[in-house]
Every structure is written in structure tokens, then in C-alpha cells.
Protein backbone atom coordinates (compact mmCIF):
# COMPACT_ATOMS: atom_id res chain seq x y z
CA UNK A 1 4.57 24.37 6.47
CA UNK A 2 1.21 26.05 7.12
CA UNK A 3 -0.25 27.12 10.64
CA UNK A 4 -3.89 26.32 10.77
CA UNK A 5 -6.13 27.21 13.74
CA UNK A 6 -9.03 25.63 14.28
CA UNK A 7 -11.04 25.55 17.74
CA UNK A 8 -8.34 28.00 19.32
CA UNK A 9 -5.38 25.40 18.64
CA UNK A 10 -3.01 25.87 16.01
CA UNK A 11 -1.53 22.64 13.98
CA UNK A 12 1.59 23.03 11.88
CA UNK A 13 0.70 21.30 8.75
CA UNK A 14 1.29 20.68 5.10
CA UNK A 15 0.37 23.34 2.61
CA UNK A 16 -2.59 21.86 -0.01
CA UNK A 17 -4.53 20.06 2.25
CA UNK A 18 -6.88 18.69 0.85
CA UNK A 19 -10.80 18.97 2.75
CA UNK A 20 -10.48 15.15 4.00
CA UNK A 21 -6.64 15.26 4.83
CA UNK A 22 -7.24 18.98 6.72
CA UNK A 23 -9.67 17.13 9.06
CA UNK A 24 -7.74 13.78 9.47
CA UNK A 25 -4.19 15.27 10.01
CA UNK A 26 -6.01 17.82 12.55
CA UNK A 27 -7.79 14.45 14.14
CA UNK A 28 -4.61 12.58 14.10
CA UNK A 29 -2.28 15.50 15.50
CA UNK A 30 -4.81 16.10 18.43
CA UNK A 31 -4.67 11.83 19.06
CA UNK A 32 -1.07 12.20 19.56
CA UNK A 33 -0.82 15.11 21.59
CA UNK A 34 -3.71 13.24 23.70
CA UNK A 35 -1.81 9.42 23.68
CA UNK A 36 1.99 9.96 22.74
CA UNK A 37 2.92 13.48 23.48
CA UNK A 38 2.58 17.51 21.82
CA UNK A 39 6.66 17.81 21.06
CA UNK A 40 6.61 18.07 16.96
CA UNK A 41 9.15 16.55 14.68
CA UNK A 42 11.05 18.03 12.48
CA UNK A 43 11.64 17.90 8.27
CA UNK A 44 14.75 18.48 6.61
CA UNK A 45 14.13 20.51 3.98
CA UNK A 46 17.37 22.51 2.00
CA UNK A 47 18.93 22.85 5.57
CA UNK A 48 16.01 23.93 7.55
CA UNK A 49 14.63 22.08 10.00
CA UNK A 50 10.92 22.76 9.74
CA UNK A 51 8.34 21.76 12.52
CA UNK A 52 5.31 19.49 11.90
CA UNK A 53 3.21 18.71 14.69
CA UNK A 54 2.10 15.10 12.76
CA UNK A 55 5.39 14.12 12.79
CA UNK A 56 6.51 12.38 15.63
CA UNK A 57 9.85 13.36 17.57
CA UNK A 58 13.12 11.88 16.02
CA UNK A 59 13.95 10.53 20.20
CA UNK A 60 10.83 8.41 19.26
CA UNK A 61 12.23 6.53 15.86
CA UNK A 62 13.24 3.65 17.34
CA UNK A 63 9.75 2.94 19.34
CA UNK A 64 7.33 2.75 17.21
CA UNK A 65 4.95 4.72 18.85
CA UNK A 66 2.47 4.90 15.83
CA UNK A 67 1.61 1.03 15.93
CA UNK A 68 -0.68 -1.06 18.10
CA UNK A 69 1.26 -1.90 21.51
CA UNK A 70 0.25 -5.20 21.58
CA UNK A 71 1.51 -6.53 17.53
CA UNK A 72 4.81 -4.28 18.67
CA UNK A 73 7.46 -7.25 19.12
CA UNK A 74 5.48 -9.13 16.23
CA UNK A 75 6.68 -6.52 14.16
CA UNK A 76 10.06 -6.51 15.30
CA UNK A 77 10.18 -9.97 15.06
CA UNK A 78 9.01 -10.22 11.53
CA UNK A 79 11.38 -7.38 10.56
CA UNK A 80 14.37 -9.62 11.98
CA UNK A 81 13.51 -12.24 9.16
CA UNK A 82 12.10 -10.08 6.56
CA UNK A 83 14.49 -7.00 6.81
CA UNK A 84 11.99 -4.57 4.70
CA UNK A 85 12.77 -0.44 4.35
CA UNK A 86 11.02 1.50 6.83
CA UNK A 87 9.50 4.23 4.85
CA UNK A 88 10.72 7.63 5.65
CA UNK A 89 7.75 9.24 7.35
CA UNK A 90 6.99 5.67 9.36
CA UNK A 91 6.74 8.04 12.18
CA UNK A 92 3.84 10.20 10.89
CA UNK A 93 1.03 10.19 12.44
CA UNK A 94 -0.64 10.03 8.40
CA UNK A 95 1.76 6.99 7.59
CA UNK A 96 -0.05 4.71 5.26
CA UNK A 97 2.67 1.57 5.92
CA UNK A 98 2.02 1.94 9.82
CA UNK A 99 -1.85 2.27 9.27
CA UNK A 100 -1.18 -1.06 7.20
CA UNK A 101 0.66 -3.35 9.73
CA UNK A 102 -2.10 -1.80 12.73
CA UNK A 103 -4.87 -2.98 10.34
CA UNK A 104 -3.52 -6.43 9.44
CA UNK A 105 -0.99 -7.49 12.28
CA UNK A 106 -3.84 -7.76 14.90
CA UNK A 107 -5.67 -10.00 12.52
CA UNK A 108 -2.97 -12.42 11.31
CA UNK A 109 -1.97 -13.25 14.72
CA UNK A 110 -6.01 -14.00 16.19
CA UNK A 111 -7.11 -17.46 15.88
CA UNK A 112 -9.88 -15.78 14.20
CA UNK A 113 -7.76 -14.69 10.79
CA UNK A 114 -8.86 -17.06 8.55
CA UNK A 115 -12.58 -15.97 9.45
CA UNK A 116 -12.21 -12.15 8.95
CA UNK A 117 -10.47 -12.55 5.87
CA UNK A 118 -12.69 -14.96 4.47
CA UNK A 119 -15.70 -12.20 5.11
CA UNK A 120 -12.78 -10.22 3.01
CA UNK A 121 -12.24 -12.38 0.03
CA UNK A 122 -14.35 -14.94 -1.00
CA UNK A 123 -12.18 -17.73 -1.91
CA UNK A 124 -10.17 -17.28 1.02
CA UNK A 125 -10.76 -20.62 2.52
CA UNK A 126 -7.16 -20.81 5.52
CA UNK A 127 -4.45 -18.92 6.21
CA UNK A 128 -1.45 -20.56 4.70
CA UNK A 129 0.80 -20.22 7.66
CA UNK A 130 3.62 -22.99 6.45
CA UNK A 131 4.03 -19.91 3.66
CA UNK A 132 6.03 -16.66 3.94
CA UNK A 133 6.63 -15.57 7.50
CA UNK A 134 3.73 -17.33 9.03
CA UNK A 135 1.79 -16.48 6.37
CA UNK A 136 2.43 -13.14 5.57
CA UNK A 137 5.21 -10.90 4.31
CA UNK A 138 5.18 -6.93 4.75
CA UNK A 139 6.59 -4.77 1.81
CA UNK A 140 6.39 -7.72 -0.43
CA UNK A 141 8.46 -7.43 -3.76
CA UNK A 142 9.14 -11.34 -4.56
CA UNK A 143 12.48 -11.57 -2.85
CA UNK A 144 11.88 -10.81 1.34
CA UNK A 145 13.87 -14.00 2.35
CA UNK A 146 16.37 -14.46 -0.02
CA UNK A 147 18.92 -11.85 1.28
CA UNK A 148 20.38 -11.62 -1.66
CA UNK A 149 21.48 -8.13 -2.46
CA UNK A 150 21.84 -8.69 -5.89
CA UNK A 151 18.37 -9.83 -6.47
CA UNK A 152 15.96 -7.18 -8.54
CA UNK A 153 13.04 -9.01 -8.14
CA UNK A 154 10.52 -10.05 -10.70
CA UNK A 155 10.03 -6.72 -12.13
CA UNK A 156 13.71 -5.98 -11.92
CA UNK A 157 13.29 -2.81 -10.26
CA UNK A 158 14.13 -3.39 -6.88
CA UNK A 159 17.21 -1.60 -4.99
CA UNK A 160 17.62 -0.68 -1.36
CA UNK A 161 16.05 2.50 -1.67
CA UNK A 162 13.34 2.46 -4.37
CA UNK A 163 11.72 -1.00 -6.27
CA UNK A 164 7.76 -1.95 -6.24
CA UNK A 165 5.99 -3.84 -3.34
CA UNK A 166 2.96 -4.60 -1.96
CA UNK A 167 2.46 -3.27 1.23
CA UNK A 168 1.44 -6.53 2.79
CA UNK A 169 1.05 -10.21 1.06
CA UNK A 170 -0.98 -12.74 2.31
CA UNK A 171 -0.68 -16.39 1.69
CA UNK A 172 -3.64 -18.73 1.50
CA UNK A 173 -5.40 -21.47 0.30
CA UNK A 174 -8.94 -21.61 -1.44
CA UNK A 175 -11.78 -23.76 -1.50
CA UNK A 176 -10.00 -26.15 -4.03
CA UNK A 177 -6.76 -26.32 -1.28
CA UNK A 178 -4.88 -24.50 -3.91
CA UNK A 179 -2.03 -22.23 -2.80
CA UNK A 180 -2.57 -18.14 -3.30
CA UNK A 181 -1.22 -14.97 -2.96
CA UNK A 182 -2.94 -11.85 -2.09
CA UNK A 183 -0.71 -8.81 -2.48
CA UNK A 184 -2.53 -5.80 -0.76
CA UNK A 185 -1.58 -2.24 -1.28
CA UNK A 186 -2.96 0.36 1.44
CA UNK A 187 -3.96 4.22 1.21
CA UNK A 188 -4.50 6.38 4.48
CA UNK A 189 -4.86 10.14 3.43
CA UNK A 190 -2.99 10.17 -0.06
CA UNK A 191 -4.28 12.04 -3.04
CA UNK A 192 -3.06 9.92 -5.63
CA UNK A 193 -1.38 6.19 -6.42
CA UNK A 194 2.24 6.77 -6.88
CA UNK A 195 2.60 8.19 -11.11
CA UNK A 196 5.56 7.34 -12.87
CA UNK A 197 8.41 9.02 -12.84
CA UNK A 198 10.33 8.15 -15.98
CA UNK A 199 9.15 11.43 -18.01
CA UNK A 200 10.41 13.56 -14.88
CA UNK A 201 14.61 11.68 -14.66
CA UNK A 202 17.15 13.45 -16.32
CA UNK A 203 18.15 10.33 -18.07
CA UNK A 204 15.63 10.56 -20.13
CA UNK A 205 16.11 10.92 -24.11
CA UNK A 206 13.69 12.15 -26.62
CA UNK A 207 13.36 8.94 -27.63
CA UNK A 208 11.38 8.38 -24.78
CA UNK A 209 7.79 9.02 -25.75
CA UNK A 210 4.91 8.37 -23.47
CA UNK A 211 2.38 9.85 -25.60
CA UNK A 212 3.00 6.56 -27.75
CA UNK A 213 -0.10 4.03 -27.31
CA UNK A 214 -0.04 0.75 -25.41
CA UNK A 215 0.46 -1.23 -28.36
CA UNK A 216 2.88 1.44 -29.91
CA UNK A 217 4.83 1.15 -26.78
CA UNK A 218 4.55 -3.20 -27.06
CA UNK A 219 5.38 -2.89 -30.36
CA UNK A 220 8.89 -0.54 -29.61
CA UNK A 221 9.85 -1.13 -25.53
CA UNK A 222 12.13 0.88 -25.88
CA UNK A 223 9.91 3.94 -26.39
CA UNK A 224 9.31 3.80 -22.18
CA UNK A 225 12.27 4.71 -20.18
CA UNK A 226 12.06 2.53 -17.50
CA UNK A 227 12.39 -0.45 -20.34
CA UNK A 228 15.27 1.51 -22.25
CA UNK A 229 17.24 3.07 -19.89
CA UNK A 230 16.14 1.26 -16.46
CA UNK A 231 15.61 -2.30 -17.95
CA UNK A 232 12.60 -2.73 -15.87
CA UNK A 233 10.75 -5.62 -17.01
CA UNK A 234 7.15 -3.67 -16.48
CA UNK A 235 6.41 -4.23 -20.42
CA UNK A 236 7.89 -7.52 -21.24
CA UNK A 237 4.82 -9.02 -18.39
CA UNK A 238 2.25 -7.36 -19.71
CA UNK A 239 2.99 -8.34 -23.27
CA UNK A 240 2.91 -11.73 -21.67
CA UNK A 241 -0.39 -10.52 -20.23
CA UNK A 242 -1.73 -8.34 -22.97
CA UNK A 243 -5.11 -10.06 -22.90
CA UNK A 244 -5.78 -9.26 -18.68
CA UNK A 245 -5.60 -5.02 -19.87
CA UNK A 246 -8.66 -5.51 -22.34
CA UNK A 247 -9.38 -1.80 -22.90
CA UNK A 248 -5.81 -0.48 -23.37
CA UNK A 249 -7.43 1.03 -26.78
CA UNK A 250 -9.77 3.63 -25.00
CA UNK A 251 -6.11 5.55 -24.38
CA UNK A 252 -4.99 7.47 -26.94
CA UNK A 253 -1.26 7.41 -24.79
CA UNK A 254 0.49 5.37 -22.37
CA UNK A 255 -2.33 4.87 -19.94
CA UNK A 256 -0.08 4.44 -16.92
CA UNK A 257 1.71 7.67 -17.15
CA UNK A 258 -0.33 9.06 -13.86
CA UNK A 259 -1.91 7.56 -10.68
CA UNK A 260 -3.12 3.96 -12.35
CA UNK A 261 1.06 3.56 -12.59
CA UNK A 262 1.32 1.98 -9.23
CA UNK A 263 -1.59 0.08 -9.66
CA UNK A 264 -0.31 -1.35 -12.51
CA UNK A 265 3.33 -2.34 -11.49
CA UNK A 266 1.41 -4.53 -8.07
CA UNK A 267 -0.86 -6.22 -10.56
CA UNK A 268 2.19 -6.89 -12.94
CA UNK A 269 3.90 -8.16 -9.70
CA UNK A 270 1.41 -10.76 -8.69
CA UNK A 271 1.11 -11.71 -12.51
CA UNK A 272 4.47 -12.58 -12.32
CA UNK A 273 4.19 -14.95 -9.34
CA UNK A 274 1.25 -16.48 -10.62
CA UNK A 275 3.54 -17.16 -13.66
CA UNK A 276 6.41 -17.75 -12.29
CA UNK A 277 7.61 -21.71 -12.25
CA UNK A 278 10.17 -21.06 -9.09
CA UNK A 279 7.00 -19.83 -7.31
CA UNK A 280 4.59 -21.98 -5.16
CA UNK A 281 1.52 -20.26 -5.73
CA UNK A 282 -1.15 -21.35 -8.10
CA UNK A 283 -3.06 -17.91 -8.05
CA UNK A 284 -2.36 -14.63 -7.24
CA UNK A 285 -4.51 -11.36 -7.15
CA UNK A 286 -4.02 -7.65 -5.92
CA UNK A 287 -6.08 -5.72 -3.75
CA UNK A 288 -6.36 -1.85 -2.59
CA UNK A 289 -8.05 -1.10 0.71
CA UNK A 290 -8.13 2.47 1.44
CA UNK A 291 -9.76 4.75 4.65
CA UNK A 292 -13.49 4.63 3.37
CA UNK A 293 -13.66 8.24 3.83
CA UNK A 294 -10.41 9.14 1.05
CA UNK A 295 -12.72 9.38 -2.21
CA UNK A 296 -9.15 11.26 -4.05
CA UNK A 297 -8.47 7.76 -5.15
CA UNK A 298 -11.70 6.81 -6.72
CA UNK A 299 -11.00 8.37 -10.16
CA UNK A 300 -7.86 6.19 -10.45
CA UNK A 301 -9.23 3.37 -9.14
CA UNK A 302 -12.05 3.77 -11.75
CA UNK A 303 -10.18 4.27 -14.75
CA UNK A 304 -7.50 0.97 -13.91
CA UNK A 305 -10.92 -1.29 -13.30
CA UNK A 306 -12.01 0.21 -16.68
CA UNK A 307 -8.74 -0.56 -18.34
CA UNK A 308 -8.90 -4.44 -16.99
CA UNK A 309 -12.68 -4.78 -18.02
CA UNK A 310 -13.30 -5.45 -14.39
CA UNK A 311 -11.18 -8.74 -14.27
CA UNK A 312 -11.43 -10.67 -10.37
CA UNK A 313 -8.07 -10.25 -9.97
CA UNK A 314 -8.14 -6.70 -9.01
CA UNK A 315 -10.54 -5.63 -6.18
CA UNK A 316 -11.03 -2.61 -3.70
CA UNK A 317 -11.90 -2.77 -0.21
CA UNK A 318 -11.97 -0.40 3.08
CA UNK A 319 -10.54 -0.51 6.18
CA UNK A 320 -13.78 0.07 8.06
CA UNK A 321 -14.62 -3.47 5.78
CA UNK A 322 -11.88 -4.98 7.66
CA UNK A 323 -13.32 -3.66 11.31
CA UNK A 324 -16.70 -4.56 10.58
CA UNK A 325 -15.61 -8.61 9.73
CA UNK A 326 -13.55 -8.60 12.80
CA UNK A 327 -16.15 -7.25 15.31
CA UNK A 328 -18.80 -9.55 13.80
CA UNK A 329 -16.45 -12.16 15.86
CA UNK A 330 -17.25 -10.32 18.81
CA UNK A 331 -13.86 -11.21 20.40
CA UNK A 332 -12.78 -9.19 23.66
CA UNK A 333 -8.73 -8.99 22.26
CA UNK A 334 -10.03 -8.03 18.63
CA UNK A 335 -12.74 -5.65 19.51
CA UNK A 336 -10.37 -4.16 21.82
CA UNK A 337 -8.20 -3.69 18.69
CA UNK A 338 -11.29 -2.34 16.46
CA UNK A 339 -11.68 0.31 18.91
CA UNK A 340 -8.14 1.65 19.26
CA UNK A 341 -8.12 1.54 15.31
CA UNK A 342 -11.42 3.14 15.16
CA UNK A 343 -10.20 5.48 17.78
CA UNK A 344 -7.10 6.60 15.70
CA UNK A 345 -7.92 6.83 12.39
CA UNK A 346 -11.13 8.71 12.95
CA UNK A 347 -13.16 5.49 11.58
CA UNK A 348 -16.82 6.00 13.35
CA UNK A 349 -18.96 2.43 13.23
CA UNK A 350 -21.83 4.19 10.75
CA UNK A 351 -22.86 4.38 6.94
CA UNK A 352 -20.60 8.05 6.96
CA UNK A 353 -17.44 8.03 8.52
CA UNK A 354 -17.47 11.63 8.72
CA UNK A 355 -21.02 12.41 9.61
């Protein structure tokens, strides 16, 4: 924890700040001390309880204080049927998964949705609300509504604690009335996509080589740990799909060692649904939208739409794209919405979000 003052007012924050998290946790811990309340919360950290003034008291866990008032008792609705793991720091004021449900929830629940999104995605031609939980699915990893415990999902990674999702999936259908699903990951303030962490576990044998090539590695599975070890079934889908990463020879190593991991494991997620004969979808695609303002993630994002020549089924967005499709509806309940979101994440209506 590091005191910072700035304008006579001192913020307990993270050490390593970067430039654009220093000024959004400093925007977002003066929004709560203005709208929730200045008490800090705490972080257990090798027995200490250290203050953070982002952090949200632990009296305040339960209420949800960090997401839109009025999509509230959607949320604990949709939670009933879709039981999904409430991310540890939910209650930070720089949470990425509440940022996601208060930039989506408003939307899928306005007569309007199938409009915005359209302005979003192209072939987006309705909502497919007969699909999912009324057409959506928060923390989507293949499995939400199955409640089976046993069930590892199509990448055969998921557990309780750990396992890849999508931070929200939408279903829909296109021009053609086929039936889609977009799987949408969302970034607030991070740095970086989530790396992998084979190389770090102490599992891991020298065997385990991720200096090897992507074709070494295709060739030998069992060179990655998360194949050997794990039995993750990252690498038997994208031998399936070999063809969709085009310029996996420009890496001299295992190209999905650092950030483009995560991005890699969604877009090997909604492979397998698009291939997947139990599922109903006839397409499926994956999508990052990220504050406009974060540029951390552009090198990653970069280097994956490198790697994939490009291909449709990846795409980027913003969340001030999202605001700007719903206020061209000029709707009293969703500009009402726009502004609190605006309001919050320090997301100003002009070219610069920081100007």
C-alpha cells in the first residue's frame, strides 16, 4: 500500500500505478467517498489487514454498492439461475466484472438492446432472448445451467475457483436468422490480459518447455503443462483450428506464454461452441471492449490480431462505443444510465477521454 496525495487529500493505493490507473483509482476513490461513503476496506495480506481506500467496506459485500441501482435485483436474479463466482475484489471500486454487468445489464434489459448492439456488431440482427438467461449469461464458460459439479467445461479447465470464461455472452441471431454467440471479455484499469501460469506451478517438470514452437508444441502436447499435467484441452482445439492462428510461425516460442494467453483460451472457447454438435449456435465470435482511455492493452491486443491474420471473429471495442450507440437512442431511462456510467468511470463524451 502506497499513500499518495494529490490536491491536499491522501488516497491509500496500490504500489506501481501505472499514469492512467493513478488518475482513475484517484477518480474512482473520490466517486465513492462522494456517492457510497470514505470508510476503506481492508486486504488480507500474510495476516495484516492493510487499508485501501478503493476497496469498499467488507459490511458492504452483500449490497452491491458498485453496480447500477436500478439492474440491482436483475443481477440477483440472474445469479439465482446462473450461480457464477463473484470475483474477489467485486467490491473495488476498479472491478472490471462490476464495470461489465453496469455496462451491459442496462442495455439487455431496454427495449432498445437489439438497436445498440446492432450499432456494436454488424451482423447482430435480435437479441435471442429464448437463449441463455434471457439472452445472456455472465461469466460464461459453456456450462452456467447445468449445475453439474462435475462438469469441466469445453476446455476442461473449469473448477469452483479457477477455469476460463467470458465475462458476459450474448446470444443472437443475424441477418440470415441464424443462432450466435458473442462471448465478450472486459478490461477497466488492468495492465495486461491474464498470462499463463503453467511455467510459474510447482508441478511443473522439465519436460515442460514453452520455448518449444506452436507446431513443436502440436506436434508433442505434452511439452505444455496445462496439456500434460492439467489435461486442459487448450491444444487439442486449436489443432482442430490450426488454420484460424495463420501466423503462429512469426514466434520463435509458444506465443501464448504472456498477455495474448487469455485471449487465446476465450477464442478457443467460442471455437468450441461453434464446433460443438450438443451446442445450438451456428456461429460464435469473441470480443474485448476495454475503457478507451487503458492503451496497456494495445500491444497484446496487437500482437493476438497479428497472430490470427485479422480473422472477423476476433474484434475490439470501447466502452465509450457502447455509450455513444445507446445515447444515439436518446432514451430518458438509458441516457440516465450513460450518465451515471460516464459519471463513474471518468468516461467524458469527447474524442479524449482524458483531455
Amino acid at each position: 500500500m502506497k499513500v499518495v496525495t494529490v490536491d491536499k487529500k491522501d488516497y491509500r493505493l496500490p504500489g506501481n500505478l501505472s499514469s492512467f490507473q493513478l488518475k482513475m483509482y484517484i477518480h474512482l476513490v473520490n466517486w465513492k467517498w462522494q456517492h457510497i461513503t470514505k470508510e476503506p476496506g481492508y486486504y488480507e495480506h500474510k495476516g495484516c489487514s492493510i487499508p485501501y481506500d478503493a476497496i469498499l467496506p467488507s459490511a458492504m459485500i452483500d449490497d452491491f454498492r458498485v453496480i447500477y441501482p436500478p439492474v440491482v435485483q436483475e443481477l440477483r436474479r440472474h445469479r439465482r439461475k446462473n450461480p457464477f463466482r463473484i470475483h474477489t475484489h467485486f467490491n473495488h471500486m476498479a472491478s472490471s466484472q462490476a464495470a461489465n454487468v453496469n455496462l451491459f445489464i442496462p442495455i439487455l434489459q431496454h427495449p432498445f438492446a437489439g438497436a445498440i448492439l446492432r450499432s456494436i456488431k454488424d451482423d447482430f440482427s435480435s437479441l435471442a432472448t429464448d437463449m441463455l438467461d434471457d439472452g445472456y449469461c455472465l461469466e460464461f464458460w459453456g456450462g452456467n445451467f447445468g449445475h453439474d459439479k462435475s462438469d469441466k467445461g469445453l476446455l476442461g479447465d473449469k473448477s469452483a475457483f479457477a477455469g476460463t470464461d467470458s465475462d458476459i455472452a450474448i446470444a443472437y441471431r443475424n441477418h440470415q436468422g441464424e443462432l450466435c454467440l458473442w462471448l465478450i471479455e472486459h478490461k477497466l484499469t488492468e495492465k495486461e490480459f491474464t498470462p499463463c501460469g503453467g511455467f510459474k506451478s510447482k508441478d511443473r517438470e522439465e519436460r515442460h518447455d514453452c520455448t518449444r514452437t506452436f507446431t513443436e508444441i502440436l506436434q508433442n502436447k505434452h511439452i505444455c503443462f496445462h496439456h500434460d499435467i492439467r489435461k486442459r484441452n487448450y491444444w487439442k482445439i486449436t489443432e482442430i483450428n490450426r488454420g484460424f492462428f495463420v501466423n503462429q510461425g512469426k514466434h520463435a516460442q509458444c506465443p501464448f506464454q504472456s498477455g495474448m494467453n487469455q485471449l487465446w483460451r476465450n477464442q478457443l472457447l467460442a471455437l468450441a461452441v461453434e464446433q460443438d454438435e450438443r451446442q445450438p449456435y451456428v456461429h460464435a465470435c469473441f470480443s474485448v471492449v476495454k475503457h478507451p482511455a487503458n492503451t496497456h492493452l494495445d500491444e497484446s491486443l496487437g500482437s493476438y490480431k497479428e497472430l490470427i491474420a485479422d480473422n472477423s471473429k476476433f474484434s475490439v471495442f470501447t466502452s465509450d462505443d457502447v455509450l455513444r450507440a445507446a445515447e444515439a437512442i436518446n432514451d430518458d431511462t438509458l441516457n440516465k444510465w450513460t450518465r451515471w456510467y460516464r459519471d463513474l468511470y471518468r468516461l467524458r463524451r469527447s474524442a479524449i477521454p482524458w483531455a
